[in-house]
N, C-alpha and C. Protein backbone atom coordinates (compact mmCIF):
# COMPACT_ATOMS: atom_id res chain seq x y z
N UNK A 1 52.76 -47.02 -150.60
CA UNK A 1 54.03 -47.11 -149.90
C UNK A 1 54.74 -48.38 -150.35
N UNK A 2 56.08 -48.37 -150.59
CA UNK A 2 56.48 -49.40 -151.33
C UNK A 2 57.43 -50.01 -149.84
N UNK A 3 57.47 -51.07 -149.39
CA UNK A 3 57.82 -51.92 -148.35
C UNK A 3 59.12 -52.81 -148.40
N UNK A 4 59.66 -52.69 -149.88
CA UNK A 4 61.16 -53.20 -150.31
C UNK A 4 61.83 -51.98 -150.37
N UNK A 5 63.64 -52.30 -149.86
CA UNK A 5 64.86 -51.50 -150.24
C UNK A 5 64.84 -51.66 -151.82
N UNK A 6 65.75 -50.47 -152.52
CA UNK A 6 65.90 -50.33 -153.65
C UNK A 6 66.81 -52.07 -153.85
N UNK A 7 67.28 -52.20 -153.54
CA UNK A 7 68.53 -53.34 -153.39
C UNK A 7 67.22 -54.70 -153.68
N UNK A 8 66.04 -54.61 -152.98
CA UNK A 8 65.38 -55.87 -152.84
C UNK A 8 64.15 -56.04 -154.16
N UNK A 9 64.14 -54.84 -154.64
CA UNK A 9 63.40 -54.31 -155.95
C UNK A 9 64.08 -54.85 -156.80
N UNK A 10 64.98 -54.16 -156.81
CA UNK A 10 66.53 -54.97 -158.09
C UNK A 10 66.27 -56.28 -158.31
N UNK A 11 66.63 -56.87 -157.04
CA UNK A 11 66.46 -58.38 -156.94
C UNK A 11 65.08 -58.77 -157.66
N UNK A 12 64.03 -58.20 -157.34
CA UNK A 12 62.75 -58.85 -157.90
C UNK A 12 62.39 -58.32 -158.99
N UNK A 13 63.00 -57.01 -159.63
CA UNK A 13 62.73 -56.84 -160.88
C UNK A 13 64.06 -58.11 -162.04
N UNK A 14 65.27 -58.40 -160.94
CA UNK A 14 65.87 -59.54 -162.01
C UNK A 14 65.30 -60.93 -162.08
N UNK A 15 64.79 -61.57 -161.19
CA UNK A 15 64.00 -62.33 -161.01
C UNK A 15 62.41 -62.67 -161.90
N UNK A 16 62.37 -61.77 -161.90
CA UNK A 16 60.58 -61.84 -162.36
C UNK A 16 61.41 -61.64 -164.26
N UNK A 17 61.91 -61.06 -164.81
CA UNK A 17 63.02 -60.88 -165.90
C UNK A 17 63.42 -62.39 -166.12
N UNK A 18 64.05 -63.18 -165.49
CA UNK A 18 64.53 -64.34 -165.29
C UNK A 18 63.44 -65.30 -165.98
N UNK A 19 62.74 -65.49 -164.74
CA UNK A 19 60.98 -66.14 -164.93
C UNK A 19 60.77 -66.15 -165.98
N UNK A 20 60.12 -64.57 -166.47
CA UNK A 20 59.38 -64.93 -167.83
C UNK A 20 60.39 -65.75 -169.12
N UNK A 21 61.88 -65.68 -168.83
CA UNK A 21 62.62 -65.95 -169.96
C UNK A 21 62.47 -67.26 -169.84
N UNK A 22 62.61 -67.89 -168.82
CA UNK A 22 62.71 -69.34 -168.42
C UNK A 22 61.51 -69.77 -168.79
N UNK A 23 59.99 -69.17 -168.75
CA UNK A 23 58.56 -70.17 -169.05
C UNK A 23 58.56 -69.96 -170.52
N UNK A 24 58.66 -68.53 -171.53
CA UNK A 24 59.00 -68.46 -172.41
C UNK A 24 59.57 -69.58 -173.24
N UNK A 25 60.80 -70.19 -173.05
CA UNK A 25 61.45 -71.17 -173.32
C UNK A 25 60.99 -72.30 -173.15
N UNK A 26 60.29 -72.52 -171.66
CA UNK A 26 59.05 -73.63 -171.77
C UNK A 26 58.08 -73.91 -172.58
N UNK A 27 57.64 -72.81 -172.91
CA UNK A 27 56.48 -72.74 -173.50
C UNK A 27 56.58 -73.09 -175.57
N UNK A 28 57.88 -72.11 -175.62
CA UNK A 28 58.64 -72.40 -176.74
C UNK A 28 59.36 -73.80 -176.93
N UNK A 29 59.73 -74.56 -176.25
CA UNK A 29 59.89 -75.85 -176.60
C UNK A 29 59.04 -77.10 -175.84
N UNK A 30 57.71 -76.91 -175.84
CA UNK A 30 56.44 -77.52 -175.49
C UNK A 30 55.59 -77.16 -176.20
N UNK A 31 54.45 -78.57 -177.10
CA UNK A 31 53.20 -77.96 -177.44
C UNK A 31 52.49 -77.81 -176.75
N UNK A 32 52.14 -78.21 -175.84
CA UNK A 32 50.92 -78.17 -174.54
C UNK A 32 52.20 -78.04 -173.11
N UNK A 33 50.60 -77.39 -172.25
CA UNK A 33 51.63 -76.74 -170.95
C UNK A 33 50.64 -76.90 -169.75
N UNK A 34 50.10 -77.89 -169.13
CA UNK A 34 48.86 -77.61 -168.19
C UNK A 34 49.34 -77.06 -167.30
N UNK A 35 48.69 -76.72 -166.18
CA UNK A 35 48.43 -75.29 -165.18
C UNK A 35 49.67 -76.77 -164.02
N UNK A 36 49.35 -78.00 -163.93
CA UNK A 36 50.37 -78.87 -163.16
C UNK A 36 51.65 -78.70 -163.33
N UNK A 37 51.97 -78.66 -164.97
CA UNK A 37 52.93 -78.64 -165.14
C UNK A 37 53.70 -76.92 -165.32
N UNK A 38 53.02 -76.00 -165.25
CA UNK A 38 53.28 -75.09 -164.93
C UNK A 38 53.69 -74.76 -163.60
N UNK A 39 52.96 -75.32 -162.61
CA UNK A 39 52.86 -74.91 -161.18
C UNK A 39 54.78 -75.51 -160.81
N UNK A 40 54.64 -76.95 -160.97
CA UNK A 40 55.82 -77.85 -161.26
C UNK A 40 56.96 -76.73 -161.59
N UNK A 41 56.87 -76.03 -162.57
CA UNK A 41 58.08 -75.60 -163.38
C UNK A 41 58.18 -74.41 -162.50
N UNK A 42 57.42 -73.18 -161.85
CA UNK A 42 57.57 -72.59 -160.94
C UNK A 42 58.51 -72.83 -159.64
N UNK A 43 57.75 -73.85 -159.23
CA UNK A 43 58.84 -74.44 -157.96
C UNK A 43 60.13 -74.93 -158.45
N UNK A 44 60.37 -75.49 -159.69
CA UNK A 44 62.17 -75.74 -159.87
C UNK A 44 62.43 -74.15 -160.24
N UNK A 45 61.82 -73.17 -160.69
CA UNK A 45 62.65 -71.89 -161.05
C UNK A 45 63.34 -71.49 -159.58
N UNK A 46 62.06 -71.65 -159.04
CA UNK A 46 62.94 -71.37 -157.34
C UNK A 46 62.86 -72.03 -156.58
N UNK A 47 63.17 -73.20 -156.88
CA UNK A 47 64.18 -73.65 -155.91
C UNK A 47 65.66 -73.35 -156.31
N UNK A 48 66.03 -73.42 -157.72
CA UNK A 48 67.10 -73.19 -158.54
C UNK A 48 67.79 -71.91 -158.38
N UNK A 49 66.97 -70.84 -158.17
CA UNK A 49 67.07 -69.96 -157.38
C UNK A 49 67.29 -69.18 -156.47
N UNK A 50 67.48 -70.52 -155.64
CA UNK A 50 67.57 -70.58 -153.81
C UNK A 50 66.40 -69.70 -153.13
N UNK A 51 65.19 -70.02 -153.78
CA UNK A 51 64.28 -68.90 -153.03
C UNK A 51 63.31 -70.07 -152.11
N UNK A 52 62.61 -70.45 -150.96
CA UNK A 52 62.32 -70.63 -150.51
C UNK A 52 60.83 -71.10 -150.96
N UNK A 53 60.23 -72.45 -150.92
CA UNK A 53 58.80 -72.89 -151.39
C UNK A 53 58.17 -73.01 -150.15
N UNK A 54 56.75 -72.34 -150.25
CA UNK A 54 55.78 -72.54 -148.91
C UNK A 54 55.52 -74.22 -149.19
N UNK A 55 55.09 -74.37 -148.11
CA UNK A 55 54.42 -75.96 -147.95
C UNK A 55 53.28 -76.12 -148.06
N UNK A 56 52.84 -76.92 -148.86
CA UNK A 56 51.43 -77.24 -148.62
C UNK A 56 51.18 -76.31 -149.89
N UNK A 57 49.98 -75.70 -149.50
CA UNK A 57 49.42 -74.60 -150.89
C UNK A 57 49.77 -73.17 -150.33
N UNK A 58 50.56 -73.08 -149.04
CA UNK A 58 50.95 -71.66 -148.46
C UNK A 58 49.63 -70.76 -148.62
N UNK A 59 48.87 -71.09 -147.30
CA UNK A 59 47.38 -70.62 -147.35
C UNK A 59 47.48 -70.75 -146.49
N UNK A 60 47.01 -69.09 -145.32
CA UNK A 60 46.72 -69.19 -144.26
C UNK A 60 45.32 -68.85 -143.81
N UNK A 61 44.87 -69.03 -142.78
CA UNK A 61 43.44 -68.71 -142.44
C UNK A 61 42.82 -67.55 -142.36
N UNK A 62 41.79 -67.40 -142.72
CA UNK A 62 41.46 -65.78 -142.77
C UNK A 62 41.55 -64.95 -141.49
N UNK A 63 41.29 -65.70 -140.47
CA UNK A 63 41.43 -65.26 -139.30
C UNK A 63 42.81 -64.74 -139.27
N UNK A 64 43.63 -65.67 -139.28
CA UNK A 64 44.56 -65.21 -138.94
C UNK A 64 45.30 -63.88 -140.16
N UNK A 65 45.00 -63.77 -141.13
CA UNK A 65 44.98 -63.37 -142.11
C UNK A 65 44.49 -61.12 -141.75
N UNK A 66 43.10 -61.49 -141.27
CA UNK A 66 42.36 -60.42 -140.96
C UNK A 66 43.25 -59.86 -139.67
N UNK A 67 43.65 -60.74 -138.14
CA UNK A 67 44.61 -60.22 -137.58
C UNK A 67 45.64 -59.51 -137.94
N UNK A 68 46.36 -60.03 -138.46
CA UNK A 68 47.44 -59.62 -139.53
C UNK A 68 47.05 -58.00 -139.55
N UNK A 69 45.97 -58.14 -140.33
CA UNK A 69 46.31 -56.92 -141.25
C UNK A 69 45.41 -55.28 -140.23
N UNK A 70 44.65 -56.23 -139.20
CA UNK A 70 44.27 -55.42 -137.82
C UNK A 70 45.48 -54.82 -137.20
N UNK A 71 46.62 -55.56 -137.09
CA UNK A 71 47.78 -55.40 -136.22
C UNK A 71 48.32 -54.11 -136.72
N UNK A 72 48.84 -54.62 -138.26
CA UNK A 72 49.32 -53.42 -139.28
C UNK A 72 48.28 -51.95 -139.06
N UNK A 73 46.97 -52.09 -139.15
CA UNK A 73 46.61 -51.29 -139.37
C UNK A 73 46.68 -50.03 -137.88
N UNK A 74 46.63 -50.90 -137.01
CA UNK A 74 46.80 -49.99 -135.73
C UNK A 74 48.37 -49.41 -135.75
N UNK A 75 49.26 -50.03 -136.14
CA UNK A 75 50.38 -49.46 -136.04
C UNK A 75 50.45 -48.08 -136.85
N UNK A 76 49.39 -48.46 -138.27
CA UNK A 76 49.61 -46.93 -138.91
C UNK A 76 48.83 -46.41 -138.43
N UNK A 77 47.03 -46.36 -138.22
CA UNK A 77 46.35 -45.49 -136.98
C UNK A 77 47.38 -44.86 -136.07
N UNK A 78 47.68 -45.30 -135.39
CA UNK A 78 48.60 -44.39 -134.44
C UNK A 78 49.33 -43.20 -134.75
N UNK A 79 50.16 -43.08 -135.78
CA UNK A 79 50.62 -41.97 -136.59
C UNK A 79 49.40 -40.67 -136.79
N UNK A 80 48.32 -41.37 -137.45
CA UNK A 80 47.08 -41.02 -137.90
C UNK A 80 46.31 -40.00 -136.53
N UNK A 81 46.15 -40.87 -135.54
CA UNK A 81 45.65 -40.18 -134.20
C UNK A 81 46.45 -39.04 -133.92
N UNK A 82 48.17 -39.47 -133.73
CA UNK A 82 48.76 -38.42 -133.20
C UNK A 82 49.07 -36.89 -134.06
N UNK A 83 48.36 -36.91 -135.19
CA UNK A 83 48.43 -35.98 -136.16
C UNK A 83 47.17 -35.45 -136.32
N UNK A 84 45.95 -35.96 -135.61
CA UNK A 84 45.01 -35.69 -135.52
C UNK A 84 44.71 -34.76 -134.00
N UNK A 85 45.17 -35.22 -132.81
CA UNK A 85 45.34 -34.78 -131.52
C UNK A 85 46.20 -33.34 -131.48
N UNK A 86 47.51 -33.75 -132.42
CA UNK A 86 48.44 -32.58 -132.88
C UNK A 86 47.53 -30.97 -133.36
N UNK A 87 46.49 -31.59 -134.29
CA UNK A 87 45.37 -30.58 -135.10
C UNK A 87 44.80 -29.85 -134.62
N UNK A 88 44.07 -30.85 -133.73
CA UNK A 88 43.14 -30.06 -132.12
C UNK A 88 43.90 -29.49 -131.57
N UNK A 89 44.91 -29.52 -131.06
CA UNK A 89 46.06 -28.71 -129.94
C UNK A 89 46.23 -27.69 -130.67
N UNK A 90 46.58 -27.32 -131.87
CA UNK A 90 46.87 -26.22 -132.46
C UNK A 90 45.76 -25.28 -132.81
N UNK A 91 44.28 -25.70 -133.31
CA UNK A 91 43.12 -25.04 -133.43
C UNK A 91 42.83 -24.53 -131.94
N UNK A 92 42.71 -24.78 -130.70
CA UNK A 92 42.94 -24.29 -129.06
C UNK A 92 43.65 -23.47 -129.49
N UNK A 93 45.08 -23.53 -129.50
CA UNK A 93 45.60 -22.36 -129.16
C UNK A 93 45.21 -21.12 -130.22
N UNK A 94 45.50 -21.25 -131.71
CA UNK A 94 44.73 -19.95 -132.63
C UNK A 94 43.85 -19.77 -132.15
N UNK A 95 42.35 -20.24 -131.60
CA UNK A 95 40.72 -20.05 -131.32
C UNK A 95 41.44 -19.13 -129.95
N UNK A 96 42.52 -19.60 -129.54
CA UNK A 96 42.56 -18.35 -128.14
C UNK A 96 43.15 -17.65 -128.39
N UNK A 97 43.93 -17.14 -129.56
CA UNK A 97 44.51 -16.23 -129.81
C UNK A 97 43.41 -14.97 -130.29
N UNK A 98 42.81 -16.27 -130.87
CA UNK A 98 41.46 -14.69 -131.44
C UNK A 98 40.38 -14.55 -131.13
N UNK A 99 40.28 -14.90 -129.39
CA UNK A 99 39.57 -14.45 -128.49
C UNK A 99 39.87 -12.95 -127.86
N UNK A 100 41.20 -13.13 -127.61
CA UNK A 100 41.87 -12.03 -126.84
C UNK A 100 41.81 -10.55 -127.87
């Protein structure tokens, strides 16, 4: 299931397009490139960008992490149950149809 509008895809397929042209060019006018100065050149692409930098190393706790994705998952369970409950209700009524 894809979780972006076509509109927000666009955006990140021009972006990520952008990126590689921009490290490309880094990379092309640099002999050496360490993973610092890489990380470095990331955060000016976006900030330049106007895209927003987490703080810190933007790492959250697993806990909270595993919640997360408990929360999500009950929201789609639910769909899941009621299509399941739906199944049973309908096997009742055929099984009494071909009783009679």
């Amino acid at each position: 299931k894809n979780y972006l509008t076509e509109k927000e895809i666009k955006k990140l397929e021009r972006t990520v397009s952008a990126f590689f042209d921009y490290i490309e060019h880094l990379i092309e006018s640099r002999q050496s490139f360490t993973m610092t100065e890489f990380a470095e050149s990331v955060n000016k692409f976006l900030s330049f960008n106007e895209f927003r930098i987490l703080g810190g190393k933007g790492q959250i706790s697993m806990e909270r992490a595993e919640d997360k994705a408990l929360k999500e998952y009950e929201k789609f369970n639910k769909t899941q149950k009621i299509e399941s409950d739906f199944d049973k209700a309908t096997k009742k009524i055929l099984n009494k149809g071909k009783k009679k």
